[in-house]
PDB file of N, CA and C in Angstrom:
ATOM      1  N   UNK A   1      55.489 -77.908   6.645  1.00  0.00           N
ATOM      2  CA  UNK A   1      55.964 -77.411   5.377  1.00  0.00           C
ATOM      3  C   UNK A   1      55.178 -78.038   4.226  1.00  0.00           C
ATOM      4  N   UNK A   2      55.019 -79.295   4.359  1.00  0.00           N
ATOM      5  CA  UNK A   2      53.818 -80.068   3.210  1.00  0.00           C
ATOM      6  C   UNK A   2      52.817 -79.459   3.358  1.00  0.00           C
ATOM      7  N   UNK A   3      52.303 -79.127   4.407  1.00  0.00           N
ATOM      8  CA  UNK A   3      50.720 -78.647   4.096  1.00  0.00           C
ATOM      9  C   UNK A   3      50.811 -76.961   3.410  1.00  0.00           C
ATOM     10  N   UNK A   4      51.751 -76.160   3.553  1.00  0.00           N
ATOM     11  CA  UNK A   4      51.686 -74.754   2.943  1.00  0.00           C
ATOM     12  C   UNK A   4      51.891 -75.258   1.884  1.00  0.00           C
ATOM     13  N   UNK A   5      52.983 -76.169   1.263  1.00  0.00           N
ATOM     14  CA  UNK A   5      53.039 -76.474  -0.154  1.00  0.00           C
ATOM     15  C   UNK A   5      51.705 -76.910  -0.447  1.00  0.00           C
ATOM     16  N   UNK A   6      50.812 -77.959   0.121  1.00  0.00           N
ATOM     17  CA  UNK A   6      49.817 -78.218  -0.385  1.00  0.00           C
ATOM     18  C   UNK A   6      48.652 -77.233  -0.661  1.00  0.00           C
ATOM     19  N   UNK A   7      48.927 -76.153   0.215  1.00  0.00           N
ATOM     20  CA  UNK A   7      47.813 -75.275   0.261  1.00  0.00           C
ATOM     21  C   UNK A   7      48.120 -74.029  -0.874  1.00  0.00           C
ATOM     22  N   UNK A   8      49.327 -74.069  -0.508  1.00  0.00           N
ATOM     23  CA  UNK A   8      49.704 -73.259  -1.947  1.00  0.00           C
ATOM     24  C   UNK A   8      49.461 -73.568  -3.535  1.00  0.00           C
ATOM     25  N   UNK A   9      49.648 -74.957  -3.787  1.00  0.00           N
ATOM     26  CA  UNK A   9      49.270 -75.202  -4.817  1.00  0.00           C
ATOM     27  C   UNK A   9      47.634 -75.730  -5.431  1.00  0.00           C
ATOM     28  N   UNK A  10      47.049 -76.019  -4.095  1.00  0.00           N
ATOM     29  CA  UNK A  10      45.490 -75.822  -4.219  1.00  0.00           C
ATOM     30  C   UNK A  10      44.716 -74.472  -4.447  1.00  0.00           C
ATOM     31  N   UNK A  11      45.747 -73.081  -4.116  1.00  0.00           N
ATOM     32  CA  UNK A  11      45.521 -72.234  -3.954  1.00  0.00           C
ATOM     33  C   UNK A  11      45.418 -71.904  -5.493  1.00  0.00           C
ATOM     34  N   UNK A  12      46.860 -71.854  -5.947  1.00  0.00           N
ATOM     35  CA  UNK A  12      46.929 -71.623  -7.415  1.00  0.00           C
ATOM     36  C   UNK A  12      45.974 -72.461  -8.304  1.00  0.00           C
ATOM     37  N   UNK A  13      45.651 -73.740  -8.166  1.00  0.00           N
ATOM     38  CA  UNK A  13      44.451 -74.241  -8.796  1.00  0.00           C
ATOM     39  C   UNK A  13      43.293 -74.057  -9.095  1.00  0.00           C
ATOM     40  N   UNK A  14      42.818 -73.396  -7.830  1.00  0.00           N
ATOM     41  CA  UNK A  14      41.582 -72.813  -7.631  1.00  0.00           C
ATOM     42  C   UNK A  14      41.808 -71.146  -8.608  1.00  0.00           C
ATOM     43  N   UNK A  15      42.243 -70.621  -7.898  1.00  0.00           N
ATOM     44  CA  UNK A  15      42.667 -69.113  -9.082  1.00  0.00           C
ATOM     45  C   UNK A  15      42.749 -69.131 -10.880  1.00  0.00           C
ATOM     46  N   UNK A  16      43.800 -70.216 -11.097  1.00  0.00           N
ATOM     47  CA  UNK A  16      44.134 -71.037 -12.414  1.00  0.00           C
ATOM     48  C   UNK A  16      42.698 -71.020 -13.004  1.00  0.00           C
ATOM     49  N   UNK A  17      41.784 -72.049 -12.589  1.00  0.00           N
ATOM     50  CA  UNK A  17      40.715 -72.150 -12.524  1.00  0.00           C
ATOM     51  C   UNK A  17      39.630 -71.667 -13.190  1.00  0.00           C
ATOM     52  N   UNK A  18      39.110 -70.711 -12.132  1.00  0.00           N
ATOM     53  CA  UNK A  18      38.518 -69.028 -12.307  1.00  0.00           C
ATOM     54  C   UNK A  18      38.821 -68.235 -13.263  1.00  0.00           C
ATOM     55  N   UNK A  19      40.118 -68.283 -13.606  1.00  0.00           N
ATOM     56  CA  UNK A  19      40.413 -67.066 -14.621  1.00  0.00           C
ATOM     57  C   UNK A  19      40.624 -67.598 -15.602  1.00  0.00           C
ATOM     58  N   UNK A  20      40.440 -69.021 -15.871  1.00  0.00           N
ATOM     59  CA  UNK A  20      40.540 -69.564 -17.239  1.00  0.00           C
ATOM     60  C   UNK A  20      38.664 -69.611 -18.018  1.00  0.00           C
ATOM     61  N   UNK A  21      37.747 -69.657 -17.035  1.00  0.00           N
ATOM     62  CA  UNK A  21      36.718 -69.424 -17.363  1.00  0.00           C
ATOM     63  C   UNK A  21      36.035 -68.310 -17.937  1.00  0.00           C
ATOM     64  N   UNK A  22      35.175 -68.767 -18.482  1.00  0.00           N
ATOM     65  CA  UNK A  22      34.739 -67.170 -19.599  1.00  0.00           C
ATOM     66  C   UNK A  22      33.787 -66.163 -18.848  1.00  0.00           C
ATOM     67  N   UNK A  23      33.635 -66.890 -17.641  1.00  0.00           N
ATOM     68  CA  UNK A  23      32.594 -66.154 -16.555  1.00  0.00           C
ATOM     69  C   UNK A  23      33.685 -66.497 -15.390  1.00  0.00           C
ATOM     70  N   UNK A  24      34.743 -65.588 -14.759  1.00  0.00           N
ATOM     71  CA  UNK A  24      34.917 -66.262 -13.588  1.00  0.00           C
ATOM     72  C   UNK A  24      33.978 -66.711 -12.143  1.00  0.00           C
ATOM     73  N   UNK A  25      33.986 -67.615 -12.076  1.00  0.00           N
ATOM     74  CA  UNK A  25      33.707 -67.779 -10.645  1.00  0.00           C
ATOM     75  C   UNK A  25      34.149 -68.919  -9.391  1.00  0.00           C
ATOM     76  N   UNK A  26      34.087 -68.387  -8.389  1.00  0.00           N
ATOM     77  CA  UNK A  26      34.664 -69.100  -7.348  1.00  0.00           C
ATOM     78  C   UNK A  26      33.735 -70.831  -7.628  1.00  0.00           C
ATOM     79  N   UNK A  27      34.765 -71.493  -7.606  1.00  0.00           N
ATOM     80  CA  UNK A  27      34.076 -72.557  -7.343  1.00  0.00           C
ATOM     81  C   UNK A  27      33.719 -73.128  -5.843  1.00  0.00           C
ATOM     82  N   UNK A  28      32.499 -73.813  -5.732  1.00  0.00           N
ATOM     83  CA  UNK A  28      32.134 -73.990  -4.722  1.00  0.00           C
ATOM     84  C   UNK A  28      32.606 -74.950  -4.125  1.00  0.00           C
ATOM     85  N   UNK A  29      32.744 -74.342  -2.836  1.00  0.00           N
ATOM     86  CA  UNK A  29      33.603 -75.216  -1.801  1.00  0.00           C
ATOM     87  C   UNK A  29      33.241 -74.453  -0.430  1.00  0.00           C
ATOM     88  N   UNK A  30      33.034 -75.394   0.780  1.00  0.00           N
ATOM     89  CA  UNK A  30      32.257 -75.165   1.981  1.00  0.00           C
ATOM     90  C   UNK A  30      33.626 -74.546   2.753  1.00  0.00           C
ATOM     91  N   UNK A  31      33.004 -73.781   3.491  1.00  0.00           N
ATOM     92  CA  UNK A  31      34.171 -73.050   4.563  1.00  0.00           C
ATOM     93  C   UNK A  31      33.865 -72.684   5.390  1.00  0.00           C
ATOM     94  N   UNK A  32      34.449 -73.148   6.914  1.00  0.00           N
ATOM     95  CA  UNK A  32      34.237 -72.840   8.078  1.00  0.00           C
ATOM     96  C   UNK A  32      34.901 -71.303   8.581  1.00  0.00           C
ATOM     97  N   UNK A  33      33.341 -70.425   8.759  1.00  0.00           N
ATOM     98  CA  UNK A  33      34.170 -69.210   9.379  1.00  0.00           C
ATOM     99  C   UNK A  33      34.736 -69.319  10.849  1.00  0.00           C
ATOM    100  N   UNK A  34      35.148 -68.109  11.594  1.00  0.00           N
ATOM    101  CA  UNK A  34      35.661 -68.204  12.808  1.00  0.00           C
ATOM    102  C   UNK A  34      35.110 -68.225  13.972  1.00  0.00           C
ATOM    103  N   UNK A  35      33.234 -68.161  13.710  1.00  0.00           N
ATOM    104  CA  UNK A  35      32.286 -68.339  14.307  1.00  0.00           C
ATOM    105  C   UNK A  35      32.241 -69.691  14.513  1.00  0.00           C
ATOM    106  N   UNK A  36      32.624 -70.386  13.515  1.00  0.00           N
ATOM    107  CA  UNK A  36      31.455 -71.707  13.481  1.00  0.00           C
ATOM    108  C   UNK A  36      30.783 -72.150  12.499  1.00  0.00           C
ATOM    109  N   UNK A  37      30.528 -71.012  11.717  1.00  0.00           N
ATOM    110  CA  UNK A  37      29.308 -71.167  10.951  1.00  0.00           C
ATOM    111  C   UNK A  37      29.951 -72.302   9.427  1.00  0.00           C
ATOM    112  N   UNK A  38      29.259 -73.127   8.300  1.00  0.00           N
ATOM    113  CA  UNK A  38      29.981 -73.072   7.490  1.00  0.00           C
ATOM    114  C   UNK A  38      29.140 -72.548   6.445  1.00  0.00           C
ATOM    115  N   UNK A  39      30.202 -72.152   5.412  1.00  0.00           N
ATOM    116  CA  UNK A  39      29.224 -71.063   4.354  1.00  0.00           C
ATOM    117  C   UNK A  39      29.824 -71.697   3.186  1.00  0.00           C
ATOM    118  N   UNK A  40      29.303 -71.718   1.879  1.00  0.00           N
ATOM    119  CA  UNK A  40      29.153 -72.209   0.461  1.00  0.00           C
ATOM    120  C   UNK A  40      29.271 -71.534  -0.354  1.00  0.00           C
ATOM    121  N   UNK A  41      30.854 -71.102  -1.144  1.00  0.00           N
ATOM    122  CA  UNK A  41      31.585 -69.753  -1.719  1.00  0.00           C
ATOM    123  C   UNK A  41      30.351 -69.933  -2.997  1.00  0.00           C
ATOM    124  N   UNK A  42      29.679 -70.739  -3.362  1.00  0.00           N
ATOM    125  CA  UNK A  42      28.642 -70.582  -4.012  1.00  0.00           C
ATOM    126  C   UNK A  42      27.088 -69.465  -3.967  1.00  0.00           C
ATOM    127  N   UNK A  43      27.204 -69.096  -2.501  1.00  0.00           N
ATOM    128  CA  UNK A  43      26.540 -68.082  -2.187  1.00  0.00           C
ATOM    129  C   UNK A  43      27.428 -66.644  -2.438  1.00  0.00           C
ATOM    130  N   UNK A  44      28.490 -66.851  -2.971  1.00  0.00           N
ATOM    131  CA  UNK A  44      28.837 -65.167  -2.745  1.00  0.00           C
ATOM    132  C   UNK A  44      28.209 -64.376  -4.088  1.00  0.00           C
ATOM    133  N   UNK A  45      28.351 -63.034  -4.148  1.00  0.00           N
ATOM    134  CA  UNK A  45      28.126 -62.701  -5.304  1.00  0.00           C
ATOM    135  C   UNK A  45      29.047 -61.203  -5.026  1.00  0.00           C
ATOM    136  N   UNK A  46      30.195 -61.221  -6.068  1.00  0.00           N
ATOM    137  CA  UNK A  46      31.312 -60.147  -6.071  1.00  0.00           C
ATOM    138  C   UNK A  46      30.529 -58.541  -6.283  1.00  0.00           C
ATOM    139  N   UNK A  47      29.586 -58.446  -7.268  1.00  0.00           N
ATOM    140  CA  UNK A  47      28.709 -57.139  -7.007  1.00  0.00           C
ATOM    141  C   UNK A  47      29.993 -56.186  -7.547  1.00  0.00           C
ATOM    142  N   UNK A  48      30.592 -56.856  -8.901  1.00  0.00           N
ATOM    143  CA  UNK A  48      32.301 -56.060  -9.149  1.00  0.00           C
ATOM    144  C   UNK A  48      33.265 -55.960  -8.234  1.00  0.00           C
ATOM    145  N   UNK A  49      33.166 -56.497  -7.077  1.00  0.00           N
ATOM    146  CA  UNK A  49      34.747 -56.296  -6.242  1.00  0.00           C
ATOM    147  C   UNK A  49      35.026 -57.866  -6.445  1.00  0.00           C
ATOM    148  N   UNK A  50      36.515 -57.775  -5.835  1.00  0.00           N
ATOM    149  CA  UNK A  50      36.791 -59.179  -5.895  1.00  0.00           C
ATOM    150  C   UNK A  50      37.149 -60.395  -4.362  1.00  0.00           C
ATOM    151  N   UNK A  51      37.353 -61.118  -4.617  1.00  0.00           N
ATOM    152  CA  UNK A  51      37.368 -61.770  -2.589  1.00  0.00           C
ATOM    153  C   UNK A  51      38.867 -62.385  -2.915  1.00  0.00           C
ATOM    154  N   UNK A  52      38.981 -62.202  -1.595  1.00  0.00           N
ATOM    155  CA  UNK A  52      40.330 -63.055  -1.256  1.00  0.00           C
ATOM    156  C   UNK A  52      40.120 -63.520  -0.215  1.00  0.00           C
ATOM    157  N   UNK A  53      39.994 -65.028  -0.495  1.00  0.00           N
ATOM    158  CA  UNK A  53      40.426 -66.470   0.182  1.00  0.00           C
ATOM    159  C   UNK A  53      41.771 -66.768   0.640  1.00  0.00           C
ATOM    160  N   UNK A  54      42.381 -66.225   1.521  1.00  0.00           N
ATOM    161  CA  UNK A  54      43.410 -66.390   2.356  1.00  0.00           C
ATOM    162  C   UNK A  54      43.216 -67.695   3.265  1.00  0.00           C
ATOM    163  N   UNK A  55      44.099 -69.429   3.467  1.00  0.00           N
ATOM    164  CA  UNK A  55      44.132 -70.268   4.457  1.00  0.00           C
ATOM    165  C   UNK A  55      45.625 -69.803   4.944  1.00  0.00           C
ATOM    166  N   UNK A  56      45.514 -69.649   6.256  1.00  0.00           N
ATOM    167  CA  UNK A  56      46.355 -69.492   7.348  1.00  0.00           C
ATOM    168  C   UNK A  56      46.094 -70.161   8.941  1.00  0.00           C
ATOM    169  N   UNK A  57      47.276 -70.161   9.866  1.00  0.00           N
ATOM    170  CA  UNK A  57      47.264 -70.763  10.402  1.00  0.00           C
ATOM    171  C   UNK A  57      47.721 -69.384  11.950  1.00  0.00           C
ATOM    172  N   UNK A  58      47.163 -69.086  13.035  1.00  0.00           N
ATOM    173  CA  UNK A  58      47.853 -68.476  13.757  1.00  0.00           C
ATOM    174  C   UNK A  58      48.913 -68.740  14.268  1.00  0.00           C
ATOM    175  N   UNK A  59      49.510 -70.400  14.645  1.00  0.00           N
ATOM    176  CA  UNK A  59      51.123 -69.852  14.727  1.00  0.00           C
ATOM    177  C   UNK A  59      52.045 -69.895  13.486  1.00  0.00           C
ATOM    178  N   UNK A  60      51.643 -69.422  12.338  1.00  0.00           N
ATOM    179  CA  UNK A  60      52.047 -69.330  11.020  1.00  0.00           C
ATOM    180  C   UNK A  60      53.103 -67.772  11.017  1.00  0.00           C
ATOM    181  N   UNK A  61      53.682 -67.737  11.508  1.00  0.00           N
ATOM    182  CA  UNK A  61      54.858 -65.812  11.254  1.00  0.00           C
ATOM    183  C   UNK A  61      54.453 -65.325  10.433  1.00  0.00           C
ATOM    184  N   UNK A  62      54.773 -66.091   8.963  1.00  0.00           N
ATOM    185  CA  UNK A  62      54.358 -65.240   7.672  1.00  0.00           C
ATOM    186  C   UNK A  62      52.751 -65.203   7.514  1.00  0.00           C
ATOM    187  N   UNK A  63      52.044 -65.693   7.932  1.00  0.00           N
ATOM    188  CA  UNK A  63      50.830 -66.323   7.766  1.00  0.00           C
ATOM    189  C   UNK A  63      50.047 -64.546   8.611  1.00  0.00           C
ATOM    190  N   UNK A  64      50.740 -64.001   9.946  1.00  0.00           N
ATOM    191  CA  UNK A  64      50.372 -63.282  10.784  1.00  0.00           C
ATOM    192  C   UNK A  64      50.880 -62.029  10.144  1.00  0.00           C
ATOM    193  N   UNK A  65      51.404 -61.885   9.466  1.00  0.00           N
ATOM    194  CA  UNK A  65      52.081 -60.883   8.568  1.00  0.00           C
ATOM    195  C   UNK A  65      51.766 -60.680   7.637  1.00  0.00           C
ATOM    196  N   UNK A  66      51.154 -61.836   6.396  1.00  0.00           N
ATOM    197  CA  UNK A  66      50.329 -61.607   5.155  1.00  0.00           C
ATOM    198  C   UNK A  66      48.777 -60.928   5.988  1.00  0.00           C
ATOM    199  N   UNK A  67      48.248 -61.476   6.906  1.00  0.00           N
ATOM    200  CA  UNK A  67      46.913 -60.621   7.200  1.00  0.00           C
ATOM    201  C   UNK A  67      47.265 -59.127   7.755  1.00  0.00           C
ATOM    202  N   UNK A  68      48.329 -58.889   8.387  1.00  0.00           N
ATOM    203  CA  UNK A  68      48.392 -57.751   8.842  1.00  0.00           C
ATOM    204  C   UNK A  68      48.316 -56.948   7.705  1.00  0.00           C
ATOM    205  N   UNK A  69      49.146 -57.266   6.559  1.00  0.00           N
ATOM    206  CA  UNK A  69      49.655 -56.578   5.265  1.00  0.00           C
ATOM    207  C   UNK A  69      47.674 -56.680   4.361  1.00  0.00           C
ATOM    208  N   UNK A  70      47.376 -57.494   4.227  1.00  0.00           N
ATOM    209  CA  UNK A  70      46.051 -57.454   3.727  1.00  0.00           C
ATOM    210  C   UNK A  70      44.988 -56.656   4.359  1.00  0.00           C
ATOM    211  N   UNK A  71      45.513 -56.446   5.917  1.00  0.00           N
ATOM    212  CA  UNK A  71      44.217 -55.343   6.911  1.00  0.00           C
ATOM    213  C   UNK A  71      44.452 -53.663   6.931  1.00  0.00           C
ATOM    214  N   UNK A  72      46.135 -53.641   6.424  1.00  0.00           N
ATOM    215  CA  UNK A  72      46.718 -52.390   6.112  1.00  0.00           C
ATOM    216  C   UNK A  72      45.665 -51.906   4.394  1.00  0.00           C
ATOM    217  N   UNK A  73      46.233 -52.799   3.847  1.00  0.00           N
ATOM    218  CA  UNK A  73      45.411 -52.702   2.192  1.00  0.00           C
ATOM    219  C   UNK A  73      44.042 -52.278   2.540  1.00  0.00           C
ATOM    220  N   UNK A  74      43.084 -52.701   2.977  1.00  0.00           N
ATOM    221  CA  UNK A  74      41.935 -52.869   2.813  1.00  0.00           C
ATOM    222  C   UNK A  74      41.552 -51.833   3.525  1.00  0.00           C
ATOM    223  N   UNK A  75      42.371 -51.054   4.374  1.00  0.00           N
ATOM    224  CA  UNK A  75      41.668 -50.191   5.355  1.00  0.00           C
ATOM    225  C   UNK A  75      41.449 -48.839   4.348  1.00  0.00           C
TER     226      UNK A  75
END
């Protein structure tokens, strides 16, 4: 339960963040994809769409349910 609170409110920080800037952008921070690989949100470039940074956990319920609901959206 501490760590969703923690992640939740790192979450909102990071967002907070971004949209307080006169240019948003992701600040950089390294992230391990599901490959392996790690990648540097400093390389992205939105090209006008926007990203969503979702941390979840697979035995998370709600966690398996916010992606389902985000793979419905996106399709």
């Amino acid at each position: 339960m501490k760590n969703r609170i923690l992640l939740l409110i790192l979450a909102i920080f990071i967002i907070s963040y971004a949209i307080s800037q006169e240019n948003p952008t992701v600040p950089s921070v390294n992230l391990k994809t599901l490959e392996g690989q790690t990648i540097n949100t400093s390389s992205f470039s939105n090209d006008g769409n926007f990203y969503l940074i979702s941390f979840w956990a697979t035995w998370c319920k709600p966690c398996r349910k916010e992606l389902s609901t985000i793979t419905e959206i996106l399709r």
